[in-house]
Every structure is written in C-alpha cells, then in structure tokens.
Protein backbone atom coordinates (compact mmCIF):
# COMPACT_ATOMS: atom_id res chain seq x y z
CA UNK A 1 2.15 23.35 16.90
CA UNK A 2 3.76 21.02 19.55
CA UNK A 3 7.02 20.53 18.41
CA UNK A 4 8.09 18.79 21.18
CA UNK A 5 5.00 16.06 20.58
CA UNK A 6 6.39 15.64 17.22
CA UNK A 7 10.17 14.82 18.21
CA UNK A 8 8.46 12.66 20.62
CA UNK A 9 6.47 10.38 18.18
CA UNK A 10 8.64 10.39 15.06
CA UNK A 11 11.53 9.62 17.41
CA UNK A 12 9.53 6.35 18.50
CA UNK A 13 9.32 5.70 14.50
CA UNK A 14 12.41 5.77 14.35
CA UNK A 15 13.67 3.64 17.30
CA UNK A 16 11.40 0.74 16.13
CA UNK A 17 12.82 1.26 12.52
CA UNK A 18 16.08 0.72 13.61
CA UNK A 19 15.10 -2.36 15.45
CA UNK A 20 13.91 -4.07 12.26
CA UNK A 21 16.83 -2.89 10.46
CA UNK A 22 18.84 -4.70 13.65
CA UNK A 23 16.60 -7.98 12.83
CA UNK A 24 17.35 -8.21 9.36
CA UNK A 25 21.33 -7.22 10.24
CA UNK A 26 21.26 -10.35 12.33
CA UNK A 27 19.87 -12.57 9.27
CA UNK A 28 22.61 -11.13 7.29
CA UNK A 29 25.23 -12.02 9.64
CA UNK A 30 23.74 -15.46 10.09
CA UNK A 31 23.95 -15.58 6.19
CA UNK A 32 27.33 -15.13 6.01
CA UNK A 33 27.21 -13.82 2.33
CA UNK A 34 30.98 -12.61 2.14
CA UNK A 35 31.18 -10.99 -1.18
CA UNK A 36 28.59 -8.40 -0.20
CA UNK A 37 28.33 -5.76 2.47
CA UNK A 38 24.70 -6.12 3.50
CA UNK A 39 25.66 -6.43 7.21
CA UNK A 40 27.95 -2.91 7.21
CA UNK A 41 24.92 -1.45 5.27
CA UNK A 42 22.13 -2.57 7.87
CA UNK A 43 24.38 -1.83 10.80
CA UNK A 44 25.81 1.65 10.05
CA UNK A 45 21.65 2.44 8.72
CA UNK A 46 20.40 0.63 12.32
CA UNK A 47 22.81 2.98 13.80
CA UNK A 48 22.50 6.48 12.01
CA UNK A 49 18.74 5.61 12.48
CA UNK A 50 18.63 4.75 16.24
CA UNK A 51 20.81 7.98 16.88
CA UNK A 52 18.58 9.94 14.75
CA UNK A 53 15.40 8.44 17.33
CA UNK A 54 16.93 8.73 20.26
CA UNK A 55 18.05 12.37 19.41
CA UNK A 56 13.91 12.93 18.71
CA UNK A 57 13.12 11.44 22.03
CA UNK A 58 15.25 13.39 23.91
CA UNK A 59 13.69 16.74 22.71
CA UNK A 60 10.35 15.81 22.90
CA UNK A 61 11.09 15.10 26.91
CA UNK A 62 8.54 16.26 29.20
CA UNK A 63 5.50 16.30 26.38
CA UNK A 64 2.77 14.04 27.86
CA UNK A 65 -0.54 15.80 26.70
CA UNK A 66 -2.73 14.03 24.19
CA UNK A 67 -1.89 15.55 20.97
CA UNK A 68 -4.43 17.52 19.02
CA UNK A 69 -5.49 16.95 15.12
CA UNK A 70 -2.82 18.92 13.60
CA UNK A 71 0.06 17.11 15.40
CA UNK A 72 -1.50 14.39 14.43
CA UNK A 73 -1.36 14.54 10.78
CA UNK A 74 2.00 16.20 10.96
CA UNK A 75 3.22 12.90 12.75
CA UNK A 76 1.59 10.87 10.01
CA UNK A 77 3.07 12.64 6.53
CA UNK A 78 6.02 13.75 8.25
CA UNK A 79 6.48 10.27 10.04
CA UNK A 80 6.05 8.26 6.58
CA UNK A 81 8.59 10.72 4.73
CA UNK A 82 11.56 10.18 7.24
CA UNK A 83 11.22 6.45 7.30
CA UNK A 84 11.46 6.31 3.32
CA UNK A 85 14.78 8.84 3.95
CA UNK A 86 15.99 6.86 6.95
CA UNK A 87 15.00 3.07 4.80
CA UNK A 88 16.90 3.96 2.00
CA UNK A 89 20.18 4.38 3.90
CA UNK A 90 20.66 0.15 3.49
CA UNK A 91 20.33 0.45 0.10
CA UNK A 92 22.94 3.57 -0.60
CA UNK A 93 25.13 1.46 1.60
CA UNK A 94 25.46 -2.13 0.50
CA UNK A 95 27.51 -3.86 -2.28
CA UNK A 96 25.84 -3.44 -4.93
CA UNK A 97 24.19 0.31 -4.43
CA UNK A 98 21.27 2.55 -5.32
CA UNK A 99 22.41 6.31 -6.21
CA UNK A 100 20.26 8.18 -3.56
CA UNK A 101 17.13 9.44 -5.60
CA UNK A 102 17.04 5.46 -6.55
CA UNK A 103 17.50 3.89 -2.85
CA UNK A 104 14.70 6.54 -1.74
CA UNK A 105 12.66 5.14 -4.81
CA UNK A 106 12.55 2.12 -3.61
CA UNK A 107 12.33 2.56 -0.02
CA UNK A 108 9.06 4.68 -0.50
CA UNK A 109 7.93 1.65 -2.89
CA UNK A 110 8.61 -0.11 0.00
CA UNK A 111 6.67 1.24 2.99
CA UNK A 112 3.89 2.09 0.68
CA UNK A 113 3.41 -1.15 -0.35
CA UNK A 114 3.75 0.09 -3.88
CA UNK A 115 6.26 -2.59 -5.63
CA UNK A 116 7.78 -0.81 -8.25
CA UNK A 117 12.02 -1.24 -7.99
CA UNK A 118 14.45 0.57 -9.87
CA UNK A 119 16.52 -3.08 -8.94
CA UNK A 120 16.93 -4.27 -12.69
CA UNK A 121 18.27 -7.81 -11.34
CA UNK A 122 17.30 -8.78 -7.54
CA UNK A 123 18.79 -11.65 -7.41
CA UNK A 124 22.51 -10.26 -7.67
CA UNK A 125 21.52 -8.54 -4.66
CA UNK A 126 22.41 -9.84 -0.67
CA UNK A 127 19.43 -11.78 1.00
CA UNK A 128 20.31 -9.88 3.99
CA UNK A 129 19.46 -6.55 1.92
CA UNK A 130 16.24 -8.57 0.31
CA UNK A 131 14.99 -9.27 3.62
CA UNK A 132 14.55 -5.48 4.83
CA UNK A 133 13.27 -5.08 1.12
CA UNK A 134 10.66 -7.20 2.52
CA UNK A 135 10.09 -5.77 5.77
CA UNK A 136 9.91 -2.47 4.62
CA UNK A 137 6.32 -4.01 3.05
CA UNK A 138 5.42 -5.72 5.68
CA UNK A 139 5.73 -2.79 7.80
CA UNK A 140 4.11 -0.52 5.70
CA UNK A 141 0.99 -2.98 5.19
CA UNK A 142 0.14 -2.60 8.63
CA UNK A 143 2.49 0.59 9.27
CA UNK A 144 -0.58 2.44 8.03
CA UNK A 145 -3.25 1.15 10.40
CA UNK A 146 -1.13 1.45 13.29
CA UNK A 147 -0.34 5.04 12.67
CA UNK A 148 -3.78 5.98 13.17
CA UNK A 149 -4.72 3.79 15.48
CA UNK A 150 -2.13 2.88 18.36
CA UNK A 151 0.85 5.41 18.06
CA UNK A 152 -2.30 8.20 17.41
CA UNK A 153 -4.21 6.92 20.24
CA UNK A 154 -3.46 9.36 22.14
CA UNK A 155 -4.26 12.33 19.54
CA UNK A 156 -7.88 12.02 20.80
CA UNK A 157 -10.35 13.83 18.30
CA UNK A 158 -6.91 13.82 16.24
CA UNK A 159 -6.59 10.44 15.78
CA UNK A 160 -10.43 9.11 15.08
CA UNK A 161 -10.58 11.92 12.16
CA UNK A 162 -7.16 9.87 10.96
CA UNK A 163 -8.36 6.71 11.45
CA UNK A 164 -12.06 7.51 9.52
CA UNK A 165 -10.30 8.91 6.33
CA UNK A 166 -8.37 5.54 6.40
CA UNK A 167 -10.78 3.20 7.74
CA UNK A 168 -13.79 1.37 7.03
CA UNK A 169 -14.35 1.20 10.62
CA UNK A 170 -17.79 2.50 12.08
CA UNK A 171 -15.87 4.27 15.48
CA UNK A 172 -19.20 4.19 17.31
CA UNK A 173 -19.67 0.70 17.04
CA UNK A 174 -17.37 -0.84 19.98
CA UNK A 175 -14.06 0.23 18.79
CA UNK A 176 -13.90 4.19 19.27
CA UNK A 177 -13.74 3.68 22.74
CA UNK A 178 -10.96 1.02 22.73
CA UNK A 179 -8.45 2.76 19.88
CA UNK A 180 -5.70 1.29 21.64
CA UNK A 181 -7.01 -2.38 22.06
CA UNK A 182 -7.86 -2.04 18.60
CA UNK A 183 -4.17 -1.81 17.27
CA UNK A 184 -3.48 -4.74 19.41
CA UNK A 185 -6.30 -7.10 17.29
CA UNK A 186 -5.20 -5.52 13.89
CA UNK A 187 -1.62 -6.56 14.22
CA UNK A 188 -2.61 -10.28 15.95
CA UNK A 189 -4.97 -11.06 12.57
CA UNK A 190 -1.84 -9.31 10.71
CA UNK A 191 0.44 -11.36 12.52
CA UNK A 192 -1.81 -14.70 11.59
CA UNK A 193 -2.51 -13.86 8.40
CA UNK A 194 1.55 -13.36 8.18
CA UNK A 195 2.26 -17.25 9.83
CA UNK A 196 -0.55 -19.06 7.82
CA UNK A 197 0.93 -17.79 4.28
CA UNK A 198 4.25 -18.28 4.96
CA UNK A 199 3.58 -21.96 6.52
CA UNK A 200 1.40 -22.45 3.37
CA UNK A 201 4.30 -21.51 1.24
CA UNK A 202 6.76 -23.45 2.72
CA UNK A 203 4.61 -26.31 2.29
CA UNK A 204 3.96 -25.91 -1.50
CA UNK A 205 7.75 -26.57 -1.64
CA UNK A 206 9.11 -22.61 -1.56
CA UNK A 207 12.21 -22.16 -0.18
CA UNK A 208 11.99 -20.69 3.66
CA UNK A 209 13.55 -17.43 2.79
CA UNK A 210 11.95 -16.87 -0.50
CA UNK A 211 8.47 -17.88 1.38
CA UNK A 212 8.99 -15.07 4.28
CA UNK A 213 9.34 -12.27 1.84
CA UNK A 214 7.01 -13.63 -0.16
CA UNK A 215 4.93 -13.67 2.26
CA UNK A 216 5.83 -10.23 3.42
CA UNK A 217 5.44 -9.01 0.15
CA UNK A 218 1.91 -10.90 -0.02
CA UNK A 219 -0.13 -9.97 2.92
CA UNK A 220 0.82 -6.47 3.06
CA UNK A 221 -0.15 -6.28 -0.95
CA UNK A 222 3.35 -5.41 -2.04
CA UNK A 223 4.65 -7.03 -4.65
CA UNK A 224 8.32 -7.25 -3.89
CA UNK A 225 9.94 -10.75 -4.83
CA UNK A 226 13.53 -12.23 -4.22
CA UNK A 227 12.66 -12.97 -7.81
CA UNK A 228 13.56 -11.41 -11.42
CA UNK A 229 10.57 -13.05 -12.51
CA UNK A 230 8.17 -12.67 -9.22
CA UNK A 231 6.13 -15.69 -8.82
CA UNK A 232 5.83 -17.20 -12.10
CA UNK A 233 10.01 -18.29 -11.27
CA UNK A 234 8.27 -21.35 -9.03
CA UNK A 235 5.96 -22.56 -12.00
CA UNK A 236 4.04 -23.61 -9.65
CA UNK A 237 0.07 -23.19 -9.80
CA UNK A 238 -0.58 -24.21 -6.41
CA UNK A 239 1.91 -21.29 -5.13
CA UNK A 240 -0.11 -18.77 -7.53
CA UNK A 241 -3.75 -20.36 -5.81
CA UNK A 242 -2.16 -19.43 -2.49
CA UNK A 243 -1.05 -16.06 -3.17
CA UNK A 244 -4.31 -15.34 -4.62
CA UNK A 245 -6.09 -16.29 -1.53
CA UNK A 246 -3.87 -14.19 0.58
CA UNK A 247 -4.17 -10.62 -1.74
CA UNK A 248 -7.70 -11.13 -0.96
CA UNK A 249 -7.32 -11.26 2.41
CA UNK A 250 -4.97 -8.66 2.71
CA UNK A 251 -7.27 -6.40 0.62
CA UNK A 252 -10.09 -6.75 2.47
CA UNK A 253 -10.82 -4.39 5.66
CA UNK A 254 -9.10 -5.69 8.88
CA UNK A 255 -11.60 -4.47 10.97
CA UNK A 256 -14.18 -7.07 9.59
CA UNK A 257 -11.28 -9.73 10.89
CA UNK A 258 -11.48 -8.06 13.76
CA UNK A 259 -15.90 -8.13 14.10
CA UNK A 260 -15.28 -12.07 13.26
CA UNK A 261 -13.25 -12.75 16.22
CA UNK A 262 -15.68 -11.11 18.10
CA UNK A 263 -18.39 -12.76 16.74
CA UNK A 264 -20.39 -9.98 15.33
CA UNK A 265 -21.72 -11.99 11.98
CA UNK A 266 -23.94 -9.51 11.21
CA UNK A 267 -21.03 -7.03 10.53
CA UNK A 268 -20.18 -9.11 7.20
CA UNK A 269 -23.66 -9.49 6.33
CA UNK A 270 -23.62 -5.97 6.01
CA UNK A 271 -21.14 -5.18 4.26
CA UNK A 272 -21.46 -3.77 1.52
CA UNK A 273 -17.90 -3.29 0.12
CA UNK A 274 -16.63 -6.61 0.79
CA UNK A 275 -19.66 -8.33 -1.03
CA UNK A 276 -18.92 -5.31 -4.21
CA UNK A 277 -15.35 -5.93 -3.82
CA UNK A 278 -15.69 -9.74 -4.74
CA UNK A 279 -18.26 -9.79 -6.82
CA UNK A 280 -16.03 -7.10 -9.00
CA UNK A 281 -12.98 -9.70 -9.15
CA UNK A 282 -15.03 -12.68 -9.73
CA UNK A 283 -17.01 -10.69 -12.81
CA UNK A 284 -13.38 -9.16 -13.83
CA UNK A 285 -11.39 -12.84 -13.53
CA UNK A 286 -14.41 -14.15 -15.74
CA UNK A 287 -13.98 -11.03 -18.51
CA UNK A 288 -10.29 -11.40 -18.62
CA UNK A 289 -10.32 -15.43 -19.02
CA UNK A 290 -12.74 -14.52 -21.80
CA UNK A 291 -10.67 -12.64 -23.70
CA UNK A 292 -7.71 -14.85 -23.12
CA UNK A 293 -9.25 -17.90 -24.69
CA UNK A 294 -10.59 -15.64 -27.94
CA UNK A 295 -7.47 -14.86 -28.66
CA UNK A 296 -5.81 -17.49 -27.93
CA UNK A 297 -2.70 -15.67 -25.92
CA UNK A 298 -2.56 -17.57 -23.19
CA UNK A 299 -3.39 -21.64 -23.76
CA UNK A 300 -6.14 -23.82 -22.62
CA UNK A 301 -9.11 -23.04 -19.89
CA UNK A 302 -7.02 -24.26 -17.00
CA UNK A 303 -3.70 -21.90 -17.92
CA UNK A 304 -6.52 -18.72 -18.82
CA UNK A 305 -8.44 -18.66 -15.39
CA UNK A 306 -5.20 -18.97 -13.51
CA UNK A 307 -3.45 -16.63 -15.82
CA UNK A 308 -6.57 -13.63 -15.67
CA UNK A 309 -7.30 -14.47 -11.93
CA UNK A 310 -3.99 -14.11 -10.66
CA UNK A 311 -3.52 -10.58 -12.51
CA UNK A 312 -6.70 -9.28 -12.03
CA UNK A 313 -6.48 -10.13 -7.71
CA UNK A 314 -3.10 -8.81 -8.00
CA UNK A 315 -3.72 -5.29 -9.74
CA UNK A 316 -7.23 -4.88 -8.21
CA UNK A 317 -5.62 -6.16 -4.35
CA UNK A 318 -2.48 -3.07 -5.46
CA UNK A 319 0.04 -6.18 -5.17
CA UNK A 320 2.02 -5.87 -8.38
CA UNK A 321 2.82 -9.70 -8.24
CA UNK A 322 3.05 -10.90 -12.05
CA UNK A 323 2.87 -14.23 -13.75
CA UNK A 324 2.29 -12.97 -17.15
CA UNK A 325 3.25 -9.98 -19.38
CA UNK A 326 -0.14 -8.27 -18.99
CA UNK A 327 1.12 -5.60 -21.35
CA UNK A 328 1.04 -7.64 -24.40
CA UNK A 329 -2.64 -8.59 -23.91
CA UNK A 330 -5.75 -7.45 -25.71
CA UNK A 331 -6.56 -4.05 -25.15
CA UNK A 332 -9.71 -4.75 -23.48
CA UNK A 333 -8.44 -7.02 -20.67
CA UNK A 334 -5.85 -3.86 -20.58
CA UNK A 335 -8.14 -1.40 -19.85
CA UNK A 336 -10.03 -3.41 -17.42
CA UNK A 337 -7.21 -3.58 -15.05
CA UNK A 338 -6.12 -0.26 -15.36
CA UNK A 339 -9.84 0.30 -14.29
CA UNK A 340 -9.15 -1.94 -11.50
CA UNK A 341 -5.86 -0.30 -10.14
CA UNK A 342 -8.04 3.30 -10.05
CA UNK A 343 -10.65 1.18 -7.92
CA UNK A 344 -7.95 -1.04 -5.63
CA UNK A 345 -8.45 -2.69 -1.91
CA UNK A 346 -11.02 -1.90 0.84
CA UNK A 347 -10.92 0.61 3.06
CA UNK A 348 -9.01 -0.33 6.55
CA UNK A 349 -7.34 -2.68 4.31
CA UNK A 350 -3.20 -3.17 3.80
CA UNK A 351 -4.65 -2.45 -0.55
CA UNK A 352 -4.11 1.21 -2.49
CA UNK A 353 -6.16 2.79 -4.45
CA UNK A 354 -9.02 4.99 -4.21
CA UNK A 355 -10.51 2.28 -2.31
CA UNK A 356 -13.65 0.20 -3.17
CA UNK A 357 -16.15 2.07 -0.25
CA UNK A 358 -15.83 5.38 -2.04
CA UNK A 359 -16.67 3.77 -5.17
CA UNK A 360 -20.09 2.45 -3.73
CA UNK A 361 -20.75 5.27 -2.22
CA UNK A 362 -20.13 7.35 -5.65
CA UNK A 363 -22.49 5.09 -7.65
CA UNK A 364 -25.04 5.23 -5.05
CA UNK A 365 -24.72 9.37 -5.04
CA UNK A 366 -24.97 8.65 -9.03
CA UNK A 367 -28.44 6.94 -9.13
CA UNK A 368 -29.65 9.50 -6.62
CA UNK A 369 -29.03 12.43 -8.65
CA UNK A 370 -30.18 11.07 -11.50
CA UNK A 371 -33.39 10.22 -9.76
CA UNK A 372 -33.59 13.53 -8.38
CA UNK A 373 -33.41 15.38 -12.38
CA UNK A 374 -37.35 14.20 -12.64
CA UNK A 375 -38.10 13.74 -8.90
CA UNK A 376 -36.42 16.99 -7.12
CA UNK A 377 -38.65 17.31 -4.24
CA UNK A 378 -38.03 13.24 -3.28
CA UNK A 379 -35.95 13.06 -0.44
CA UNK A 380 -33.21 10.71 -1.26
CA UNK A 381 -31.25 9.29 1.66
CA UNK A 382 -27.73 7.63 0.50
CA UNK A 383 -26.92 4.60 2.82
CA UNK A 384 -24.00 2.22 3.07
CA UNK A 385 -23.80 -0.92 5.41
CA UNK A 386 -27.91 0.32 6.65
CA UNK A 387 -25.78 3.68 7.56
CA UNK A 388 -27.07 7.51 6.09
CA UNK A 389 -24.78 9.54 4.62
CA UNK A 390 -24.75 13.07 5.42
CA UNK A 391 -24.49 15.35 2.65
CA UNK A 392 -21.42 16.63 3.66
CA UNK A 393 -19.35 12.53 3.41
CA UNK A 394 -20.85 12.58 -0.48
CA UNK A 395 -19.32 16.25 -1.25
CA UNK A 396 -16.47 14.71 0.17
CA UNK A 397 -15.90 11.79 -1.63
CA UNK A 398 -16.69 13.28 -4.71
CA UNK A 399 -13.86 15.46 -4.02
CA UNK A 400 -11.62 13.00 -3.39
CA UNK A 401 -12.07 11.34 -6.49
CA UNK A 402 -11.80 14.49 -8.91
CA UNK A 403 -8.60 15.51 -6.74
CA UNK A 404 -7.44 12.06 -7.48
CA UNK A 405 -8.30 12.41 -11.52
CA UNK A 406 -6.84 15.88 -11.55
CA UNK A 407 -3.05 14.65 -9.90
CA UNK A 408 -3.17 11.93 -12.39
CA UNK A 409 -3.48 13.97 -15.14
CA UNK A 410 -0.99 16.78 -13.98
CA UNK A 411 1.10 13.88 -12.86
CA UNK A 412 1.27 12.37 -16.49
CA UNK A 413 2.24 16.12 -17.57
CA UNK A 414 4.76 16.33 -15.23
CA UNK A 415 6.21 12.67 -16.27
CA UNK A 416 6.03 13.95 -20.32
CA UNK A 417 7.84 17.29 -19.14
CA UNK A 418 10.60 14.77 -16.89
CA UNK A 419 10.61 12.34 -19.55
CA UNK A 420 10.77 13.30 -22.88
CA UNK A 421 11.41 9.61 -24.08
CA UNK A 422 8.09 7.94 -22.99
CA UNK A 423 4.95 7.96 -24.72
CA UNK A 424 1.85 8.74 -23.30
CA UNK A 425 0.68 5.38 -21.85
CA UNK A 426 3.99 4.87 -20.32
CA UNK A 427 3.83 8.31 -18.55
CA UNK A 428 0.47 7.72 -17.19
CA UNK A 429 0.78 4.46 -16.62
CA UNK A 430 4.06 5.61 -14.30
CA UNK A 431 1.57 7.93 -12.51
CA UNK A 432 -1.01 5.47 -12.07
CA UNK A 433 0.96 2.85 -10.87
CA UNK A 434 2.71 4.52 -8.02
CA UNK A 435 -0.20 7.15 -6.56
CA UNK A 436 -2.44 4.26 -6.40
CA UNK A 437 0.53 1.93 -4.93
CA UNK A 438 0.24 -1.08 -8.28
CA UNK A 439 3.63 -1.35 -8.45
CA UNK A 440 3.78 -2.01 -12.57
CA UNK A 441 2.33 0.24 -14.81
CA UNK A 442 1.40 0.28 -18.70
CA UNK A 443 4.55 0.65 -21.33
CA UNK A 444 7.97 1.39 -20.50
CA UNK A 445 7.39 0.55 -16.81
CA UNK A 446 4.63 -2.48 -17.48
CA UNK A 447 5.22 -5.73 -15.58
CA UNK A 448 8.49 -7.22 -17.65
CA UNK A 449 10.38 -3.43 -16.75
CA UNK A 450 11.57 -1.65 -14.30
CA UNK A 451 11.69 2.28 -13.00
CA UNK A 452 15.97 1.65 -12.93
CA UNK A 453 16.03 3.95 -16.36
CA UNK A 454 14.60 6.86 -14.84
CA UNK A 455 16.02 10.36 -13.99
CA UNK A 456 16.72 10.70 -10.82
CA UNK A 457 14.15 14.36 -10.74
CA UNK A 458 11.63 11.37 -11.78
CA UNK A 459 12.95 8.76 -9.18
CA UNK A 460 11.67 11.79 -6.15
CA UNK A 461 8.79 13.09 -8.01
CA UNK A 462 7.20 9.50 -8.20
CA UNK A 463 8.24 8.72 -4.49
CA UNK A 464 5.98 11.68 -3.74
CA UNK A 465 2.91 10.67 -5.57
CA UNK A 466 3.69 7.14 -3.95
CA UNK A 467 3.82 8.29 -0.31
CA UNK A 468 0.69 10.57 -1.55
CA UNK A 469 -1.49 7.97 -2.76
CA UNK A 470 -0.61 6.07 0.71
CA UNK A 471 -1.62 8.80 3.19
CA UNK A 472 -4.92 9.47 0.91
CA UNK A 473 -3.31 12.70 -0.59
CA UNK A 474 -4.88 15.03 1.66
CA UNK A 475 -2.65 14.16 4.75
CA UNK A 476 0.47 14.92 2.57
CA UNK A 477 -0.78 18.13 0.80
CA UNK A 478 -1.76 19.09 4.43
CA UNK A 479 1.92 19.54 5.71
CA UNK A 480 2.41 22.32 2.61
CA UNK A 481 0.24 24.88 3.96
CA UNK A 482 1.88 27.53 6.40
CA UNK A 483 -0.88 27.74 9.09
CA UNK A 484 -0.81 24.21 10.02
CA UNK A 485 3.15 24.53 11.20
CA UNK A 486 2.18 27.81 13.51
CA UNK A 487 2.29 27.49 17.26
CA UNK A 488 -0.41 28.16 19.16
C-alpha cells in the first residue's frame, strides 16, 4: 500500500471540501442571519478542513505514479468516510446543533444522497447551514461518478474496475480511453441538468434560495428540502411535474447524456435499462393511482396520478421527496414501493439502490435457468444492450443481490437489538431506507418522521449501511480486510 498516494488524493478531497464549505460561508455572510452562528460554524469547519487537506498533501509529496487497484478503492471508502466526518463539523458547530453521532447522521445522508435528517424542524435552522445541507447532495450526486472517473483516472486498471462496478458504461466503446475527458462531460450535463431545474423552479414561482437546494436536492436524487413539509409546502402541481421530470433524469445513466451529445442514437436504442426502467414507473404510477381511486384516500383522478406518480418517481429515482403520507396508504401500493426502493436508479446514475441493470440481468439469468431444467445441453447466451455476459458477471450479480438481502436482514436484527422500541416494519424499513439511499422508510421513520429519536449507537450504525449502500457494499467491506492495508 502507497500511503503516500493516499494522503495525496484524500488531501485533494479535502481541499475542494473546504472550498464549498468557503462558498456556502460566503452566502451566510451575505445573509446576514444574526441570531445564528452559521458563518462561525462554516468558517472554523472550512478551516479545520483545509488544514486537515493541506496536511494530506504535504505527506503525499513526491508520489506521482499511477495508483494501482487497491489504492484505489482505499481512496474511494476511505475518501467518502472522512468527508461525512469532516461535513458534519458545520452542523456540531452552528446555533442550533447536532450532538456528533447526529451531525455525522446527517452529513453521510448528505453525500450519499440518502435524505433521511435527524433535523425534526429545518426551518428553525440558518439558510447559510441549509445551503451546505444542500451541497453536501449535490456533491455527492455527482461526487460518486467523479471518484471513479477523474480523481481515479490515474489508478489505471484501478480505476476502470471502479468505474464498471458503478457504471453502466461499456469502457470499450470510446470512453475507456478518454477517463479523464469523460469526468469533464459528466459534470457539464450535471452542471445543465443543475441550471435548467433551478431556472424551471424559479419560474414556477419558488423562491431563489428554496429553488437552488431544491434543485440540489433534486438532480442529485436527494431529498433534502428547506422545508418541514418537502415539496407539498408550495401546493403547487406544476412544481411537483417539474421535480418529477428531473428525478428521472437524474436517475437515469449519465453516460447515455453523454452518447446523446455525441450523437450516438443508437446507444439509447439499445438500452435496455433505460427502456425497463420507465416502463417499470409508468406500469407502477398506473398501479398506485389504481389503488388510490378504490379507496378513495387520495381525491379525484387529477389529485391520484399526481399523488402515486410523484411517490412512486421519488422512491424508485432514491429521492425521498414527499407530497403525501405514503405510510397511511393501502398495503399494496405499500409494498410496491418498498419493491421499488430495493430496485432504485440506473447504473452510472446520481439514484441508489441495487440498481435497475442488475435487475435485468437477474431476470434474464432467471428464464435461462429455467430453460436449461428441460433443455441442459442448449447453450444459453445471456445478453444485455446486444452484449454476452460471461458467466462469471451473472455469478456476480447474483452475489450482489443475496449479499444485499442478507445485510438487510442482519441489518433489521441489528436495528431490533439497538432499538428495542420499534416494531418490525419500522426496523427494516430504517435499514432499507438508508443502505439503498430512500431517505424515508416504513413506520417510525416513514415520510411524516424523522431519524432525530434515535440512539446515537443507531445514528453511526445507519451512517454505515448508508455510506455502504453508496459505494455498492463491496468497496466499503473491502477496507476491513488486513491484506489490502499491507505494503508491498
């Protein structure tokens, strides 16, 4: 292990931390909100954090190699775990304050995109402090892509493993070659994506501020609002038809984006996820509307379809926006979007979850194994987007999905063990909600609560499975094992 590499990389993390933190210091002092602290908070966090960089830096001096695989996923789950520690330093420092085991709560909700908050009532809170809420999402929507892309670029064989476990991305198809380049378009459609919400926002009528982190919150798939009721507060259907369209488009891959501007049509002819991914929300959207109108919980046709559309794009895209107490539903609709936040976004996309491609891929596997119980000597070739699978990618995914069903469950243990008070759909629903990055869960932590009640044992112990589900599990779970911290 390259230590040196390390200090050199997680100190560059933390230099352009700091700089956001300086960003959103400078709104609060522009603000001028003089019954809070938020400017002392961001300014002593910009500078503990900038030290904290520059200290890195200076150790990893003189380390100019290209880094191999293991640095390379120690940069990644290391990298994400000190910028929830060094994010949650505003939060322990403002007027009001998190206790620590809260603030890093809600700074791993943060940069995970998750959306849960432990913040009972956000709008007591400075706007100066409720920007870098926002940032922290916005960051972490495309912090992901850019970790394993341009600040990995240089990992070589490192950094294409990364980016394939996280991607939807063919790398032999005119990007491998260009890693670098490739950042750049990912962040100029994130960037675009970013302008045309928030100008779309502000023309619906929402205020400036609330429309930046809203639209922070919405094209990185967060869920964090300047709001105690999150976007139902506007009443205002025309705001909920915008967000919609914007958790689509920040839940589907960004390398598609990317094809588009290069004029490669064919690449979303092809694919197969995105064309699964809507067809699922547009079948779910019509299930849930269903159910709404025979019960009668919601109102007329107009009020159901906006109601069940907005929830279902907003648990299936791993947002966590809410316009409606989905918790007090049917318990069909229920289970459908709990089914939905196991499934979540696209691969290569700013979504959570277990991510739609591996889904596709697991029912295809599905039909050829049943096929091959009366036809065993058919050969069977498993293709996605006109691409075989090798054995090896299905064994794979498979894995992935019963490692993912096996934390759940000894994650819903853990929660009974940590908290004796909740029933059993609250403590799975807690487990759910943050591995796969929803935000609100089922129960005591459904869409009209909050995670402020909790322990603080359970405050850490769900900002791991949060910063888990993130990194794909593996990546974190790779930083326990005592061989891959050896040096060479």
């Amino acid at each position: 292990m390259d230590y040196r590499q390390l200090c050199r990389f997680i100190g560059l993390l933390l230099l352009l931390m700091a700089a956001s933190m300086a960003g959103c210091l400078a709104y609060a002092i522009y603000d001028q909100e003089p019954r809070f602290a938020a400017d002392r908070a961001l300014g002593f966090s910009a500078i503990l954090t900038a030290a904290a960089g520059g200290l890195l830096r200076w150790f990893g001096r003189g380390s100019s190699r290209e880094i191999l695989r293991r640095e390379a996923i120690v940069i990644v789950g290391l990298g994400w775990t000190l910028s929830t520690l060094f994010g949650a330093l505003p939060y322990m420092l403002s007027t009001p304050s998190l206790a620590p085991a809260a603030a890093i709560f809600e700074s791993a909700s943060g940069f995970t995109t998750t959306g849960a908050s432990v913040i009972a009532d956000v709008e007591i809170w400075p706007r100066g402090l409720l920007l870098w809420r926002a940032t922290t999402q916005w960051l972490g929507g495309m912090g992901i892509l850019v970790l394993f892309v341009a600040v990995l670029s240089m990992a070589g064989g490192g950094s294409k493993s990364l980016f394939r476990r996280e991607s939807s991305a063919k790398l032999g198809e005119g990007f491998a070659a260009r890693m670098r380049d490739t950042a750049l378009r990912l962040w100029q459609i994130y960037l675009g994506l970013t302008l045309a919400c928030a100008v779309g926002f502000i023309v619906l009528g929402m205020p400036v501020f609330d429309a930046v982190c809203h639209t922070f919150a919405t094209v990185s798939t967060g869920g964090f609002s300047t709001r105690n009721a999150s976007i139902a507060a506007f009443g205002s259907a025309a705001i909920e038809w915008w967000t919609i369209i914007f958790m689509i488009l920040g839940a589907i891959s960004f390398m598609l984006y990317a094809w588009l501007l290069e004029r490669r049509w064919n690449k979303w002819k092809q694919d197969e996820e995105t064309r699964f991914y809507l067809w699922t929300l547009g079948i779910a959207t019509l299930a849930v509307t269903g159910s709404l109108l025979y019960y009668g919980q919601i109102g007329g046709l107009h009020d159901s379809v906006r109601a069940a559309a907005f929830q279902v794009v907003s648990i299936s895209t791993t947002t966590g926006f809410a316009t409606a107490d989905y918790d007090q539903w049917a318990n069909f609709p229920k289970i459908l979007l709990v089914a939905l936040m196991f499934i979540g976004g696209c691969a290569g996309s700013t979504a959570g979850g277990v991510k739609v491609s591996r889904i596709v891929v697991f029912f295809k596997n599905f039909a050829r194994q049943l096929t091959l119980i009366f036809r065993p000597n058919q050969v069977i070739t498993v293709r996605i987007n006109g691409v075989p699978l090798s054995d090896s990618f299905l064994t794979e995914v498979s894995f992935y999905l019963a490692l993912v069903g096996f934390i759940v469950a000894l994650g819903s243990l853990a929660m009974a063990i940590l908290e004796p008070g909740f029933d059993l759909i609250s403590s799975f629903g807690a487990v759910v909600a943050t591995i796969f990055n929803i935000g609100p869960g089922l129960g005591a932590v459904g869409p009209s609560c909050t995670y402020a009640d909790l322990g603080p044992a359970t405050h850490l112990f769900l900002s791991l499975l949060m910063i888990m589900g993130r990194l794909e599990i593996l990546a974190m779970l790779a930083l326990f094992i005592p061989a891959l911290w050896r040096r060479y």
